[in-house]
Protein backbone atom coordinates (compact mmCIF):
# COMPACT_ATOMS: atom_id res chain seq x y z
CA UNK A 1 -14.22 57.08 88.63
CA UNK A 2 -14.68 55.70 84.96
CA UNK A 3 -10.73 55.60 84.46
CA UNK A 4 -10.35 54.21 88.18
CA UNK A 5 -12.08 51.18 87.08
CA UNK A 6 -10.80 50.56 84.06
CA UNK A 7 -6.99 50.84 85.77
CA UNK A 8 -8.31 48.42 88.39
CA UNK A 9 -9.34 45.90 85.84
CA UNK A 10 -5.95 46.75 83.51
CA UNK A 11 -4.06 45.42 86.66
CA UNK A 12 -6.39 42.60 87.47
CA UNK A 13 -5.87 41.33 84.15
CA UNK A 14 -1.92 41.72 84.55
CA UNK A 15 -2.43 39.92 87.83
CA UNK A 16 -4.34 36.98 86.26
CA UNK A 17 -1.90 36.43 83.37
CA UNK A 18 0.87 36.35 85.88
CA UNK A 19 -0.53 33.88 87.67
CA UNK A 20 -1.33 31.59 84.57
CA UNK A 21 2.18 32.30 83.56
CA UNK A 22 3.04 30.80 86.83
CA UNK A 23 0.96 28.03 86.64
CA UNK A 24 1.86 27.00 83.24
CA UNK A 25 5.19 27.42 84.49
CA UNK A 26 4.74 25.23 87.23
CA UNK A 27 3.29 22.54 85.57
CA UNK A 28 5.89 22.80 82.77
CA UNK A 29 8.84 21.59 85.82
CA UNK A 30 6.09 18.80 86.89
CA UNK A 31 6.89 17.06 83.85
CA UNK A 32 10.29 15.98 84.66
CA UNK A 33 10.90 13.55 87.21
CA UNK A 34 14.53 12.14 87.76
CA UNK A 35 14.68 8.26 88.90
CA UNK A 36 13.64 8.05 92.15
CA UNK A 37 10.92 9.90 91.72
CA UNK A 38 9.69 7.82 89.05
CA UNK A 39 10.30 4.77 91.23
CA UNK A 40 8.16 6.67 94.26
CA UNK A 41 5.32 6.82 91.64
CA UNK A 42 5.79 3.62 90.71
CA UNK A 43 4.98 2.20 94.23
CA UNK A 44 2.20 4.67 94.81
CA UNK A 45 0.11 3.81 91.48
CA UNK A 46 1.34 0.59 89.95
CA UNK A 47 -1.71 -1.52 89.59
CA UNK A 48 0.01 -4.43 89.69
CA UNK A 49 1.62 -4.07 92.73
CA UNK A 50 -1.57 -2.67 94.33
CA UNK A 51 -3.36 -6.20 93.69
CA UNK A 52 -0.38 -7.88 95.14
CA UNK A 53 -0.63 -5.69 98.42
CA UNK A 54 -4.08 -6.87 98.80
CA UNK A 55 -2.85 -10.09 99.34
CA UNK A 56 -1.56 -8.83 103.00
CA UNK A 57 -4.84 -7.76 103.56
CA UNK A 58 -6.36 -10.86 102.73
CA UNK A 59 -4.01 -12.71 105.02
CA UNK A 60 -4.73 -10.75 108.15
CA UNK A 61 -8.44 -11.07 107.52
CA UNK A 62 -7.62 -15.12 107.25
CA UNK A 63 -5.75 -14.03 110.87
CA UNK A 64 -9.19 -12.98 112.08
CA UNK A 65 -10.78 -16.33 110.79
CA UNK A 66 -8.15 -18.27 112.47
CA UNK A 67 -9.10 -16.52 115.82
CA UNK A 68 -12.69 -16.95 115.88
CA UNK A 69 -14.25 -19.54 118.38
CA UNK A 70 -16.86 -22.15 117.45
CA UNK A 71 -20.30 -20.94 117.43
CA UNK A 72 -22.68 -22.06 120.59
CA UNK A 73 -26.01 -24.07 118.97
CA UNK A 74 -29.20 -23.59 119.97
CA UNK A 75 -31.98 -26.55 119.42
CA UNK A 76 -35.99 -26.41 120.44
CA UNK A 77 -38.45 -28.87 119.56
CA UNK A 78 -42.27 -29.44 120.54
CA UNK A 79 -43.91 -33.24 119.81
CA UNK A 80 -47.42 -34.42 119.91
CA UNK A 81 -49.01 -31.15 118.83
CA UNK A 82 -52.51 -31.50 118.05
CA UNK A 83 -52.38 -29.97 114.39
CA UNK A 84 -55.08 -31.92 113.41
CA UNK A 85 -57.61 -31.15 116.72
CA UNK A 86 -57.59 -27.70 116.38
CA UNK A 87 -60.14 -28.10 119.49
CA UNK A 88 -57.56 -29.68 122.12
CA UNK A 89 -55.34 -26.16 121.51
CA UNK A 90 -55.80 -25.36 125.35
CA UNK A 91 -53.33 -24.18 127.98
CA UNK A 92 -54.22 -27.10 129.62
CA UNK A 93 -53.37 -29.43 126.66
CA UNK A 94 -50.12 -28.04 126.33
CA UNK A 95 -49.76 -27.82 129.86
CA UNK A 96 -50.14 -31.42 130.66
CA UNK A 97 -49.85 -33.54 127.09
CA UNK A 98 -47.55 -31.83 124.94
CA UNK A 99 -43.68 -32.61 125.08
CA UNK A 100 -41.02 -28.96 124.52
CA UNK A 101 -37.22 -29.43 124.55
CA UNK A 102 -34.58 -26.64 124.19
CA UNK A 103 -30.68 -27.46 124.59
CA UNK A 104 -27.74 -25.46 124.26
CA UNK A 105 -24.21 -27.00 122.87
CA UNK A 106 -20.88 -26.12 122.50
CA UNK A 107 -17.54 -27.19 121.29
CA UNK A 108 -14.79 -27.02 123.29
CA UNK A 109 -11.25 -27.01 121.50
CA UNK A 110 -8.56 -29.32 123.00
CA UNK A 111 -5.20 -28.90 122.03
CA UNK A 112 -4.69 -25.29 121.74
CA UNK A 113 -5.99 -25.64 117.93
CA UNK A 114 -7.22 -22.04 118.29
CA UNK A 115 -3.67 -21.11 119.21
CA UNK A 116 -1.82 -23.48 116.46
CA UNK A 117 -4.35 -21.79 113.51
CA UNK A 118 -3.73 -17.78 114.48
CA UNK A 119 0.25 -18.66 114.82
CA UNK A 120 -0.47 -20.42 111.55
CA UNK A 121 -2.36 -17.58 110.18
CA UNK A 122 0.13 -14.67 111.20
CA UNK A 123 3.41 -16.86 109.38
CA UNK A 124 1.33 -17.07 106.42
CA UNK A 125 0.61 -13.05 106.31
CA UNK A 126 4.66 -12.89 107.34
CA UNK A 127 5.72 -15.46 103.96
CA UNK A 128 3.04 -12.99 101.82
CA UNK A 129 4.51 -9.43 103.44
CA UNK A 130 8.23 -11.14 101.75
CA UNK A 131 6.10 -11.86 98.29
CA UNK A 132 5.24 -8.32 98.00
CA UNK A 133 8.68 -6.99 99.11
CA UNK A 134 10.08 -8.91 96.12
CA UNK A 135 7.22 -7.47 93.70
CA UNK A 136 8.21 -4.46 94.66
CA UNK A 137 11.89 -5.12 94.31
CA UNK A 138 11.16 -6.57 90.76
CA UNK A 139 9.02 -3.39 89.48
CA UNK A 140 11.84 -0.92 91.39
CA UNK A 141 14.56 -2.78 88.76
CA UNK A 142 11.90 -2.50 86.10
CA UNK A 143 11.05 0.86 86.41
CA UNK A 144 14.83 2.09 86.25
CA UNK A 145 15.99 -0.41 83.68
CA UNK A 146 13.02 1.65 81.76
CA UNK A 147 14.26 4.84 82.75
CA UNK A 148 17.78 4.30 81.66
CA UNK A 149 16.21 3.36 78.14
CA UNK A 150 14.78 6.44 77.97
CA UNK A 151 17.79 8.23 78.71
CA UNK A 152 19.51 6.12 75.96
CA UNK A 153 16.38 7.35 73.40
CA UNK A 154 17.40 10.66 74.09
CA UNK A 155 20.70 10.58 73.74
CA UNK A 156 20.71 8.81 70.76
CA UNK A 157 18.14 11.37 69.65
CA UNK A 158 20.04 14.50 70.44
CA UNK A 159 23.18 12.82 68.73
CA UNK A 160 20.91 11.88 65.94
CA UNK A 161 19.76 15.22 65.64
CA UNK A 162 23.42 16.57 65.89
CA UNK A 163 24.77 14.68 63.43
CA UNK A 164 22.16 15.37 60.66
CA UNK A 165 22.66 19.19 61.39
CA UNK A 166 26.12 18.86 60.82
CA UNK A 167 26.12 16.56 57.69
CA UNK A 168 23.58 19.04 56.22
CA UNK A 169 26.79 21.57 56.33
CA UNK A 170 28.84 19.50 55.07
CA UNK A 171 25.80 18.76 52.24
CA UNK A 172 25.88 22.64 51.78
CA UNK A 173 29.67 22.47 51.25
CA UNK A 174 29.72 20.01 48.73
CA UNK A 175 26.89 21.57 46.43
CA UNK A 176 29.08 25.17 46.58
CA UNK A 177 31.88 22.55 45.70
CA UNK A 178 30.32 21.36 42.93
CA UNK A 179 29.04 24.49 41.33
CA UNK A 180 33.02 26.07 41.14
CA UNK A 181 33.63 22.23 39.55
CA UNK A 182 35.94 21.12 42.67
CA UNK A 183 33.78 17.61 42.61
CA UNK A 184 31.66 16.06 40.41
CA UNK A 185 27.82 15.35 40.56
CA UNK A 186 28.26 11.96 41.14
CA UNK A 187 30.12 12.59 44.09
CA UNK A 188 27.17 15.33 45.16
CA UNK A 189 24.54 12.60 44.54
CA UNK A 190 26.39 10.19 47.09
CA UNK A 191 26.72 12.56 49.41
CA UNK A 192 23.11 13.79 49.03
CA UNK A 193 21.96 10.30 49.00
CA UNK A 194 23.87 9.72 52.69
CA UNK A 195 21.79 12.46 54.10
CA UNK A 196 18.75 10.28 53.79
CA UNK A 197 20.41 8.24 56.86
CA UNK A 198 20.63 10.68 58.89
CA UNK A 199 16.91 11.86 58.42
CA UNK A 200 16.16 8.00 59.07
CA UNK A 201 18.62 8.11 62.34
CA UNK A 202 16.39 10.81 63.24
CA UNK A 203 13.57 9.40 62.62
CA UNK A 204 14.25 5.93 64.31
CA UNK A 205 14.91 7.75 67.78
CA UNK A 206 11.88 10.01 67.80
CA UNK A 207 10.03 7.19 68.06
CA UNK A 208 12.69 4.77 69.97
CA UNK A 209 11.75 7.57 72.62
CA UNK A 210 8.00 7.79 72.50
CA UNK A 211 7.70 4.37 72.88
CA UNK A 212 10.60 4.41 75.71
CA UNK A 213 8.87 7.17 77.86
CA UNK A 214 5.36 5.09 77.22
CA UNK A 215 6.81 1.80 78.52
CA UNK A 216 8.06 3.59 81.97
CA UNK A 217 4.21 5.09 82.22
CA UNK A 218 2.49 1.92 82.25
CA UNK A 219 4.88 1.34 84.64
CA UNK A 220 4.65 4.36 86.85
CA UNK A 221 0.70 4.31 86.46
CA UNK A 222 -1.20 6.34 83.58
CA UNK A 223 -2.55 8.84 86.42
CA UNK A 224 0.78 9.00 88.08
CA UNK A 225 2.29 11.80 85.07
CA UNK A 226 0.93 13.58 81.89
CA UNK A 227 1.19 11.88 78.79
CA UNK A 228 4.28 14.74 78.34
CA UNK A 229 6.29 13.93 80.58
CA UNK A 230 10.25 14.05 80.66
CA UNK A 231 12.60 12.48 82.62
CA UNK A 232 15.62 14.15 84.26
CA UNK A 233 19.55 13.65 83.88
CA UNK A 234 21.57 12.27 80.73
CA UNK A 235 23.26 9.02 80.22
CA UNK A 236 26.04 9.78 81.94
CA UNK A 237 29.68 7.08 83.49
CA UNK A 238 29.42 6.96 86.86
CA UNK A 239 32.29 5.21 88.68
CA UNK A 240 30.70 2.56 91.00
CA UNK A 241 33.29 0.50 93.45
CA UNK A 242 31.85 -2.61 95.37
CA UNK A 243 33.01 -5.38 96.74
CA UNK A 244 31.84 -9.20 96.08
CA UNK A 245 31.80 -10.55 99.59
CA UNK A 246 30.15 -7.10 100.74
CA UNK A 247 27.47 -7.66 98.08
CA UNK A 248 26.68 -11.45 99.35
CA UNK A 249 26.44 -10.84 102.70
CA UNK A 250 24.08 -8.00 102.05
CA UNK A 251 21.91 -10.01 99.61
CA UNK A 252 21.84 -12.87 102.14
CA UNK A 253 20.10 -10.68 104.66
CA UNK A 254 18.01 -8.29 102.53
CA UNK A 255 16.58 -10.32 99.62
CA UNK A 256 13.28 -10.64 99.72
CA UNK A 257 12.78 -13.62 98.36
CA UNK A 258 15.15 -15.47 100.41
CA UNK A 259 13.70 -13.81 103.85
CA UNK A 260 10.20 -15.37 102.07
CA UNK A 261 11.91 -18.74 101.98
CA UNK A 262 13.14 -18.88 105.05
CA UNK A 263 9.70 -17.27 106.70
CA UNK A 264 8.51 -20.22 104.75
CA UNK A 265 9.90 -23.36 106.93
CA UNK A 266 8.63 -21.39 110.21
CA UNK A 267 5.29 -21.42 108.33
CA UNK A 268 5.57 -24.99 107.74
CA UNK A 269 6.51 -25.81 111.05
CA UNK A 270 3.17 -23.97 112.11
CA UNK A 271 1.35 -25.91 109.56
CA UNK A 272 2.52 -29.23 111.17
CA UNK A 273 1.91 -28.29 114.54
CA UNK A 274 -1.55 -27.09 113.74
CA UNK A 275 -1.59 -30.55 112.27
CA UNK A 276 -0.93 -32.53 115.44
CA UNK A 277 -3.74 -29.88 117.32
CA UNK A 278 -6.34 -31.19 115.07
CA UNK A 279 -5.57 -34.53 115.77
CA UNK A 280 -6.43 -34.09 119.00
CA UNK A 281 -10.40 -34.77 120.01
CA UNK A 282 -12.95 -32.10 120.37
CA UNK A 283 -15.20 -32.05 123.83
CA UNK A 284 -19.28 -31.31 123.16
CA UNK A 285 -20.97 -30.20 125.90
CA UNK A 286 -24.87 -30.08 125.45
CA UNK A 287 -27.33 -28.32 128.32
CA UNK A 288 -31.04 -29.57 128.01
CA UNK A 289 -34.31 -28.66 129.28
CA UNK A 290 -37.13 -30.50 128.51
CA UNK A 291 -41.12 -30.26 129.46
CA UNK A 292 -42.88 -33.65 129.21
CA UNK A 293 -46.49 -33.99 130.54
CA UNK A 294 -46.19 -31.25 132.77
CA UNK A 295 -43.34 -32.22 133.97
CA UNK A 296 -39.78 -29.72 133.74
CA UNK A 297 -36.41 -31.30 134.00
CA UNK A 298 -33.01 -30.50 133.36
CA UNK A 299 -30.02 -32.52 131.74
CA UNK A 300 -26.29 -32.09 130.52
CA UNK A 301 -24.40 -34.25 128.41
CA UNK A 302 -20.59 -34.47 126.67
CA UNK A 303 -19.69 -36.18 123.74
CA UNK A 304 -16.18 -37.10 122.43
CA UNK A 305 -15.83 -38.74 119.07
CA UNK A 306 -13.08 -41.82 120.05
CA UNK A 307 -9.29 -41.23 118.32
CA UNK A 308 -9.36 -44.70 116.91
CA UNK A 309 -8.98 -44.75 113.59
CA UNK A 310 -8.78 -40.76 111.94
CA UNK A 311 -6.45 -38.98 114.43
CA UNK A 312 -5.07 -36.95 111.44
CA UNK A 313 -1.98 -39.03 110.76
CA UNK A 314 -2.36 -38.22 107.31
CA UNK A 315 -1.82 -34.81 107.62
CA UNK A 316 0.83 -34.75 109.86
CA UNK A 317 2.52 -36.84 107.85
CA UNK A 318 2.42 -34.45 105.03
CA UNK A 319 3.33 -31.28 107.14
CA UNK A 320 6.42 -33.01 108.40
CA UNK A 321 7.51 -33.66 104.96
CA UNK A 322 6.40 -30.15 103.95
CA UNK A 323 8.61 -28.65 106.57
CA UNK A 324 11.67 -30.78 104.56
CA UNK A 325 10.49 -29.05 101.46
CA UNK A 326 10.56 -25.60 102.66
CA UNK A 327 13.95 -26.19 104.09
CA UNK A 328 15.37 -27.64 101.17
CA UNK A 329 13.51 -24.57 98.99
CA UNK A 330 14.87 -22.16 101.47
CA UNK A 331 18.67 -23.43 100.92
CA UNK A 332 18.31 -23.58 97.01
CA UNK A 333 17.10 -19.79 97.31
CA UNK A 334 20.25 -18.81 99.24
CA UNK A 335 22.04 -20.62 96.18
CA UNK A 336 19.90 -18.79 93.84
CA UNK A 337 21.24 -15.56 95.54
CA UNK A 338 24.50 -15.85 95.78
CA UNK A 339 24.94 -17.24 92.19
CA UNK A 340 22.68 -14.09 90.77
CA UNK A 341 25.38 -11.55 92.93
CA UNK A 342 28.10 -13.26 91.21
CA UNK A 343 26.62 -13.37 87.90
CA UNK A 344 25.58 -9.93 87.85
CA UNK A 345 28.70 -8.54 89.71
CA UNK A 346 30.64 -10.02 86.63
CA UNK A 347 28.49 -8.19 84.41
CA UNK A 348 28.92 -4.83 86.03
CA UNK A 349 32.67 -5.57 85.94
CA UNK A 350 33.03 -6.46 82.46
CA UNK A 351 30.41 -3.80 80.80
CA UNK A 352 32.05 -1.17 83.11
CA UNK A 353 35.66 -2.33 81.32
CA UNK A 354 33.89 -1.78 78.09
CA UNK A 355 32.90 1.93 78.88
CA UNK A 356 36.33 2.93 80.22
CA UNK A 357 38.14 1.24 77.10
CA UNK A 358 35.93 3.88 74.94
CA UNK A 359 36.55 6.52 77.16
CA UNK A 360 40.29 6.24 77.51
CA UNK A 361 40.81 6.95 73.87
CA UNK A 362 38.52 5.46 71.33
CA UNK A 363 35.93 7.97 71.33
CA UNK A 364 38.31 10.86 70.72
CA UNK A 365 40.02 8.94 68.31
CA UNK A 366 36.75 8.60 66.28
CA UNK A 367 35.86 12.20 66.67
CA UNK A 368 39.70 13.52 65.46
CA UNK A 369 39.42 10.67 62.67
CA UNK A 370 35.91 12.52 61.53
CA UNK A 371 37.49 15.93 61.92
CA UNK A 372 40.59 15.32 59.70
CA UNK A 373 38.19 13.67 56.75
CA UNK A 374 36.08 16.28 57.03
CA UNK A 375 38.94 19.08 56.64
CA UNK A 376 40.33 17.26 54.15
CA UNK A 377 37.62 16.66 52.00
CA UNK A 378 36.39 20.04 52.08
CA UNK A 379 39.78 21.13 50.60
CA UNK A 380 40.28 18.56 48.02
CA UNK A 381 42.94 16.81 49.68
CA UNK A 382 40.52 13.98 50.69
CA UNK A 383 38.54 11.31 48.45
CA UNK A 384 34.19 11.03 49.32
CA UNK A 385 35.39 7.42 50.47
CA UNK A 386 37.35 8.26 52.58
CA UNK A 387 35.05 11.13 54.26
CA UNK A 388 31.95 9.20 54.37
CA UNK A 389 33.54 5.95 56.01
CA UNK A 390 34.72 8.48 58.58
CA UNK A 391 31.79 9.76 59.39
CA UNK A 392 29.84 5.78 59.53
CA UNK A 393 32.95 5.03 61.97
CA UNK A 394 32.44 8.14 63.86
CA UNK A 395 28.81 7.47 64.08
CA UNK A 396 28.56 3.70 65.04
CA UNK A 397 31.69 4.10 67.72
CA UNK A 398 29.27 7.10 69.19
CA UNK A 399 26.00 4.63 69.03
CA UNK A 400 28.14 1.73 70.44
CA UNK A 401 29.21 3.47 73.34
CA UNK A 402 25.59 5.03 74.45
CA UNK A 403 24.41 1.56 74.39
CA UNK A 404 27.28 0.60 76.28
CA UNK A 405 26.87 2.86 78.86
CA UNK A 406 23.33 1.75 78.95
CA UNK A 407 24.33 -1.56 79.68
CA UNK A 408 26.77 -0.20 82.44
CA UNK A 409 24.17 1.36 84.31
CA UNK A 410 21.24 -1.18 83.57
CA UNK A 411 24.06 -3.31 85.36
CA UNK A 412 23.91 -1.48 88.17
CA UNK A 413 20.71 -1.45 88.32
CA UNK A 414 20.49 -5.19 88.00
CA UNK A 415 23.19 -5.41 90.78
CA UNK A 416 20.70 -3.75 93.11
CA UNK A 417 18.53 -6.07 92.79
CA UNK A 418 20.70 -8.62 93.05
CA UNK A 419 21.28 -7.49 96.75
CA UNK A 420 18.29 -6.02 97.71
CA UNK A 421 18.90 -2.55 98.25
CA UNK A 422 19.15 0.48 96.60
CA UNK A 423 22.47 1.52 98.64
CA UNK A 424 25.23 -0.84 97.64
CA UNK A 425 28.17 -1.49 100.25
């Protein structure tokens, strides 16, 4: 029994450490996230945006406000109570002296202004759902214009980290060099001295990288991923064709901030004709009962204040001209649009030439350059010069084109936003 037990908890504790393994595991491949993940978060715990949504909210409970109907009012009085003859507080007194009124009013709405302030209402919600459509569109593009730079950190990092492990062999070379008296401690002390660049290369993208991946989690949200988080995929060309009048006709009919433009002059055209409602005149209808010296009666009366000299002119007048300003806003935001297509469709175009010139030849050539130096040197049949001005060429033609390729696919990036979308025609 005694060795049954302890075999049951032998396994139990295999189990256990299994499943931690697991776990551990688990939460190891939770720590990458590839871009569109990262954007998901994004829109699920941005603070930002969450205070902006709110704004929705607020404008449907302004909807409610715009729907509600004037209050009825209730009035009572009592006159000629005897307060001061405490003695003449008989049912008879109050029966036959004392004067009670009660009346009931209400305000009746002419000109469908209860109508004219819910339409008014709802286009206002409609302009803010546009608002937050283009806050969302504007942290999407910052969220992957932060990813990509933390692609960029690591790649420079990994190159960094490359290159210093194989300048260390060519540092290891040159001291074996220089003890069988092939070079001479000057040149060792150069070379030496170069390392120290490399170290600083490395160091400079460790932290280019930290402070990458913390940028893109204030954007995602701190509780959205563990402070160790990774993201997933390498700066990598990828061959985008589009068209220019595709990408226009797209961005006129998905930009946000155009569709909140033109949402806008229906807004202000509710705005005016909620305007001409008010300055129509409100009917008060009052029902009365009074008791007078016991005597009961009943009475109704209406009131209407006379249009003469405030019918709201003033306001219409400022909601017709608002109505011009929306319109004229809504056609400088189409301009705004299609100039920020163009602008960024030439800047795709022209950083994508700049990636394909290094890829079609230049990057090879620097890495053959490097190569040949490096033989060379090692066998004496190349000067330190020569070697170490192949290597800073090699290095800055490899740097140049990671940060071109950044700028190609920030492009992108920026072209999607451009239009709207995250699927390009």
């Amino acid at each position: 029994m005694k060795s049954f037990c302890s075999d049951f908890l032998r396994k139990l504790a295999l189990l256990a450490a299994v499943l931690c393994l697991a776990g551990m595991a688990a939460a190891q491949a939770q720590q990458k996230i590839n871009l569109e993940q990262a954007i998901d978060l994004a829109l699920a715990h941005s603070h930002t945006l969450r205070a902006t949504r709110t704004l929705i909210q607020q404008g449907q409970a302004q909807e409610v406000t715009a729907a509600l109907r004037p209050n009825p009012t209730l009035l009572w009085d009592s006159l000629f109570l005897p307060v001061f003859s405490p003695q003449n507080f008989t049912t008879n007194n109050l029966s036959s002296v004392q004067q009670f009124d009660m009346s009931l009013s209400y305000l009746f709405e002419r000109g469908g202004k209860r109508r004219r302030r819910v339409d008014a209402a709802r286009d206002a919600t409609a302009v803010t759902r546009y608002q937050v459509s283009d806050a969302e569109r504007t942290l999407i593009f910052n969220v992957a214009q932060q990813y990509i730079a933390v692609q960029l950190a690591q790649s420079v990092l990994d190159f960094a980290r490359k290159d210093l492990e194989s300048f260390q062999q060519t540092v290891n070379v040159s001291e074996a060099r220089y003890k069988a008296g092939d070079i001479s401690e000057g040149d060792l002390l150069k070379i030496k001295l170069q390392l120290l660049q490399f170290q600083t290369d490395v160091s400079g993208a460790e932290v280019a990288k930290v402070q990458a991946l913390a940028s893109l989690r204030q954007l995602l949200g701190y509780d959205a991923v563990p402070a160790d988080f990774e993201v997933e995929g390498e700066l990598a060309y990828q061959p985008l064709s589009v068209n220019l009048d595709d990408l226009r006709a797209r961005a006129l009919q998905l930009r946000p901030d155009l569709l909140e433009a033109q949402r806008g002059v229906r807004a202000a055209e509710s705005q005016n004709a909620l305007a001409k409602a008010n300055g129509k005149v409100d009917l008060t209808a009052t029902m009365q009962y009074s008791h007078v010296s016991d005597f009961s009666s009943l009475s109704a009366s209406f009131s209407v204040p006379l249009p003469i000299f405030d019918r709201n002119q003033g306001e219409i007048a400022r909601t017709r001209f608002a109505i011009t300003q929306s319109q004229e806003t809504a056609q400088a935001a189409s301009d705004a649009v299609l100039t920020d297509v163009r602008n960024n469709y030439e800047a795709f175009m022209a950083n994508r030439r700049i990636v394909e010139l290094y890829l079609s030849g230049y990057l090879k050539q620097a890495q053959d350059s490097l190569e040949i130096s490096e033989y060379a040197y090692k066998r004496g049949a190349a000067s330190l010069l020569d070697f170490l001005d192949a290597e800073r060429s090699y290095r800055s033609t490899q740097l140049a084109y990671r940060q071109a390729l950044a700028n190609y696919l920030t492009s992108v990036e920026q072209l999607k936003e451009a239009v709207g979308t995250r699927t390009l025609p």
